[in-house]
N, C-alpha and C. Protein backbone atom coordinates (compact mmCIF):
# COMPACT_ATOMS: atom_id res chain seq x y z
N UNK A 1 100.49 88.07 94.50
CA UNK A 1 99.38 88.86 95.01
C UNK A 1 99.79 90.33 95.03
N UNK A 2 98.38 91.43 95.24
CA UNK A 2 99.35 92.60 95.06
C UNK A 2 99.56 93.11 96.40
N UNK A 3 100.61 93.80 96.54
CA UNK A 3 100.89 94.43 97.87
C UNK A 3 100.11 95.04 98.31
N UNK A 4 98.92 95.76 97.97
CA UNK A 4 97.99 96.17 99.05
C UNK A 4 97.15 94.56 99.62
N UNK A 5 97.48 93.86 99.72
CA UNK A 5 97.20 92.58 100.06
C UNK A 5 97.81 92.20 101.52
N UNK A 6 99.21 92.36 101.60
CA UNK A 6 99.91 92.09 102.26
C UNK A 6 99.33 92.76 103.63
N UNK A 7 99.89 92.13 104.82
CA UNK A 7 99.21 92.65 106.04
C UNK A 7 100.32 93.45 106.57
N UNK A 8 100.17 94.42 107.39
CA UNK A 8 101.12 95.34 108.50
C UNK A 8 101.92 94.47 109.23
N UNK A 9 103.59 94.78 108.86
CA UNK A 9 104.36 93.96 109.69
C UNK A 9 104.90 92.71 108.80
N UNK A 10 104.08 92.24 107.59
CA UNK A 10 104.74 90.84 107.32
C UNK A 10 105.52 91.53 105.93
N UNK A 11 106.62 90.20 105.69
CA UNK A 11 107.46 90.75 104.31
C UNK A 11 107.48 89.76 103.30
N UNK A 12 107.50 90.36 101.87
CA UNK A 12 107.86 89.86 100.93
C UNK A 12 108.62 90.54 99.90
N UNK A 13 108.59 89.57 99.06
CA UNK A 13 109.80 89.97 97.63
C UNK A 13 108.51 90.22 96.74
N UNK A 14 109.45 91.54 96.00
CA UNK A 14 108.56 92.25 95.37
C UNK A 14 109.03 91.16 93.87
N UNK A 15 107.98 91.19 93.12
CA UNK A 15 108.06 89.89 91.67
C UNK A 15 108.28 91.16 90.13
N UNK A 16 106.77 91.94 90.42
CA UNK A 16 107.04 92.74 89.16
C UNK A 16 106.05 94.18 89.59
N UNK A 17 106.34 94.95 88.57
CA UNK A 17 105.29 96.23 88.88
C UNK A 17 104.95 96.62 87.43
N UNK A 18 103.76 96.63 87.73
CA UNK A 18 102.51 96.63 86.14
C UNK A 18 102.29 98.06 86.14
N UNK A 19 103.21 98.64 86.53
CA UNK A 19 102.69 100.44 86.04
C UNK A 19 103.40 100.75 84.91
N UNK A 20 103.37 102.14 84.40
CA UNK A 20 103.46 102.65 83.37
C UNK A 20 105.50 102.87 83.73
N UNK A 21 105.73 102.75 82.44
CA UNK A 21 106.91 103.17 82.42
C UNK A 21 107.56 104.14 83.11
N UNK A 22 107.02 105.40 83.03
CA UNK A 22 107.67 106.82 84.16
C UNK A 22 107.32 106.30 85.43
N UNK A 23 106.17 105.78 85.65
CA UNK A 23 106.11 105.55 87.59
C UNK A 23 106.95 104.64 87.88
N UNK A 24 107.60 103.34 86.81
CA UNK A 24 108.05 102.07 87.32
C UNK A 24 109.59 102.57 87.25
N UNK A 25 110.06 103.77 86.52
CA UNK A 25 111.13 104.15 86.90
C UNK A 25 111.46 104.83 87.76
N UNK A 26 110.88 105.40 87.87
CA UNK A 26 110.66 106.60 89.67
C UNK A 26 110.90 105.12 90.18
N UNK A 27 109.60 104.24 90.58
CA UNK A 27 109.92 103.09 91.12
C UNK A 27 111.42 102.67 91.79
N UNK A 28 112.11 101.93 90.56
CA UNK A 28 112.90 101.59 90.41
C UNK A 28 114.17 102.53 91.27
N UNK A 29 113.98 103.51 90.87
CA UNK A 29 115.37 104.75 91.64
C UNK A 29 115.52 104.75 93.24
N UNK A 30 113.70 104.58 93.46
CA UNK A 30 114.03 104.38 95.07
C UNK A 30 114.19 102.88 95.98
N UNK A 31 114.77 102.15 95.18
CA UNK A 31 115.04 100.34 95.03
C UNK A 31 113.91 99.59 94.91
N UNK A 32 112.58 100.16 94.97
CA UNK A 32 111.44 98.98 94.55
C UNK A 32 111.48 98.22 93.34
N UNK A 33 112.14 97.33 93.34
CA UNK A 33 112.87 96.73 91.88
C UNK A 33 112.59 95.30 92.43
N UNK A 34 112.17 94.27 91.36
CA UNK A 34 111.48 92.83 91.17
C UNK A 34 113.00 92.07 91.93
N UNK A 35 112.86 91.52 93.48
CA UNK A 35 113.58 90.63 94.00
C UNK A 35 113.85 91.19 95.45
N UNK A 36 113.60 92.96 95.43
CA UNK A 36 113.89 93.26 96.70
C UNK A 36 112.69 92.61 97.82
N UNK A 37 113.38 92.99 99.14
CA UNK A 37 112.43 92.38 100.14
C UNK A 37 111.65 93.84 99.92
N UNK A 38 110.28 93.75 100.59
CA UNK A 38 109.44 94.65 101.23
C UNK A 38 108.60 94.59 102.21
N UNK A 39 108.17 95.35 103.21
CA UNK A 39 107.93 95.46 104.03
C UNK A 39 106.74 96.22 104.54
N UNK A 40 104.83 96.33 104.91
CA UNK A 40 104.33 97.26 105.30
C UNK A 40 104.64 97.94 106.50
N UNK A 41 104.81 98.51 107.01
CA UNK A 41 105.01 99.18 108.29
C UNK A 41 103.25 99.78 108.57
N UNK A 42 103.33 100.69 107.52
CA UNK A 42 101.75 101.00 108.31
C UNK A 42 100.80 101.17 107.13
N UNK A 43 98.72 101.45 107.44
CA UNK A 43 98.41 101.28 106.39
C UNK A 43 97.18 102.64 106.88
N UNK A 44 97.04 103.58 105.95
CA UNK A 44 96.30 104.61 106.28
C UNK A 44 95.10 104.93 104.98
N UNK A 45 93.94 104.28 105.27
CA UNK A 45 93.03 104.89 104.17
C UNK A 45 93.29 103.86 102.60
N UNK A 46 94.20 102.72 102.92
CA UNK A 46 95.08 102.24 101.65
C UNK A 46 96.21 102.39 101.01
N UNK A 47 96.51 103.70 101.94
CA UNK A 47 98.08 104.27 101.38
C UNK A 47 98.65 103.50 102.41
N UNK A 48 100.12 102.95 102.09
CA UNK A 48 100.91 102.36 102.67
C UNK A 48 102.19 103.29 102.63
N UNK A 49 102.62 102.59 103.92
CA UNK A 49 103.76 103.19 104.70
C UNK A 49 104.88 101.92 104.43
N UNK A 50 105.65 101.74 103.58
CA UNK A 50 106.61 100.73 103.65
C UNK A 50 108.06 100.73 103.86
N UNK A 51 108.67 99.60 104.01
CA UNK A 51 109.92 99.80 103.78
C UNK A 51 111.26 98.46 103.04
N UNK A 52 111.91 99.39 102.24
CA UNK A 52 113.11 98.59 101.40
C UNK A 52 114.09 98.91 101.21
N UNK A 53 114.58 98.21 101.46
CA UNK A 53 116.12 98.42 101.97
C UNK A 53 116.79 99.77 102.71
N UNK A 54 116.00 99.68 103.66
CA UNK A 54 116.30 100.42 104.68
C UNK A 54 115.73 101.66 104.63
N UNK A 55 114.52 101.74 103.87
CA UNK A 55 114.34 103.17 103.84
C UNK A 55 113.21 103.04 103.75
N UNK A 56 112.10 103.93 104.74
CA UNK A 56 110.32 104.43 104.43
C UNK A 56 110.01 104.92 103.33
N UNK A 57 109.28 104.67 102.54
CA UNK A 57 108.61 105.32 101.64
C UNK A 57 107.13 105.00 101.65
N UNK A 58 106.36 106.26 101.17
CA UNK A 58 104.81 106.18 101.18
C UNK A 58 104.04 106.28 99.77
N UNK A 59 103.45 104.78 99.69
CA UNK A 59 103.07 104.65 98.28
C UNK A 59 100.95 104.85 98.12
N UNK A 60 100.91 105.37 97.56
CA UNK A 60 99.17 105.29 97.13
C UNK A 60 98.99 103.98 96.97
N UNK A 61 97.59 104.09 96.97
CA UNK A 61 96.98 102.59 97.24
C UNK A 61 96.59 101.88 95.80
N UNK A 62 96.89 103.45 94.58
CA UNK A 62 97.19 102.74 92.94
C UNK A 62 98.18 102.19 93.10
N UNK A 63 99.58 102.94 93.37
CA UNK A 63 100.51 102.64 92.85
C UNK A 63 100.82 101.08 93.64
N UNK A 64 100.69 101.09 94.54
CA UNK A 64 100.96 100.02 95.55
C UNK A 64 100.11 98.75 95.16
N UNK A 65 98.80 98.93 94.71
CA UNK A 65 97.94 97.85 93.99
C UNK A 65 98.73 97.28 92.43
N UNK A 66 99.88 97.96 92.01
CA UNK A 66 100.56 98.06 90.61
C UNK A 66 101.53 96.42 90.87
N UNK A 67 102.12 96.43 92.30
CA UNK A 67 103.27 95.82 92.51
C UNK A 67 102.50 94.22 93.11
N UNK A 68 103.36 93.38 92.76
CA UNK A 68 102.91 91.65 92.80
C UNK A 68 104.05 92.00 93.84
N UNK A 69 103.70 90.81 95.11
CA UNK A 69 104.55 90.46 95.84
C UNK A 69 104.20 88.90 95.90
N UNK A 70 105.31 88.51 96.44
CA UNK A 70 105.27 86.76 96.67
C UNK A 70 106.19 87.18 98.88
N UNK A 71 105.40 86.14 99.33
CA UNK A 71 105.84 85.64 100.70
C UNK A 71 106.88 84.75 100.89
């Protein structure tokens, strides 16, 4: 399912991310990479507030609609 799916507070493993090559490497640099856990923390307008491996990051509600998570 895609992570704007996911509810505030619950976690899953991220599977794959269907964006374009330059975003999925940005991606990738800040550990959103297919196996990590993830996490919403908060959800504003669709933009999400998450976190992986130990660190917040704030994704748009494209880019964040890009990424499959599994529970």
């Amino acid at each position: 399912m895609p992570l704007t799916m996911l509810s505030v507070g619950k976690e899953a493993i991220i599977n794959s991310c269907r964006a374009k090559d330059a975003t999925r490497k940005y991606l990738e640099g800040l550990g959103i990479v297919p196996g990590a856990e993830i996490s919403i923390i908060s959800e504003m307008g669709g933009n999400l507030i998450v976190s992986v491996k130990g660190s917040r990051l704030a994704l748009s509600k494209g880019v964040a609609s890009q990424l499959t998570v599994q529970i």
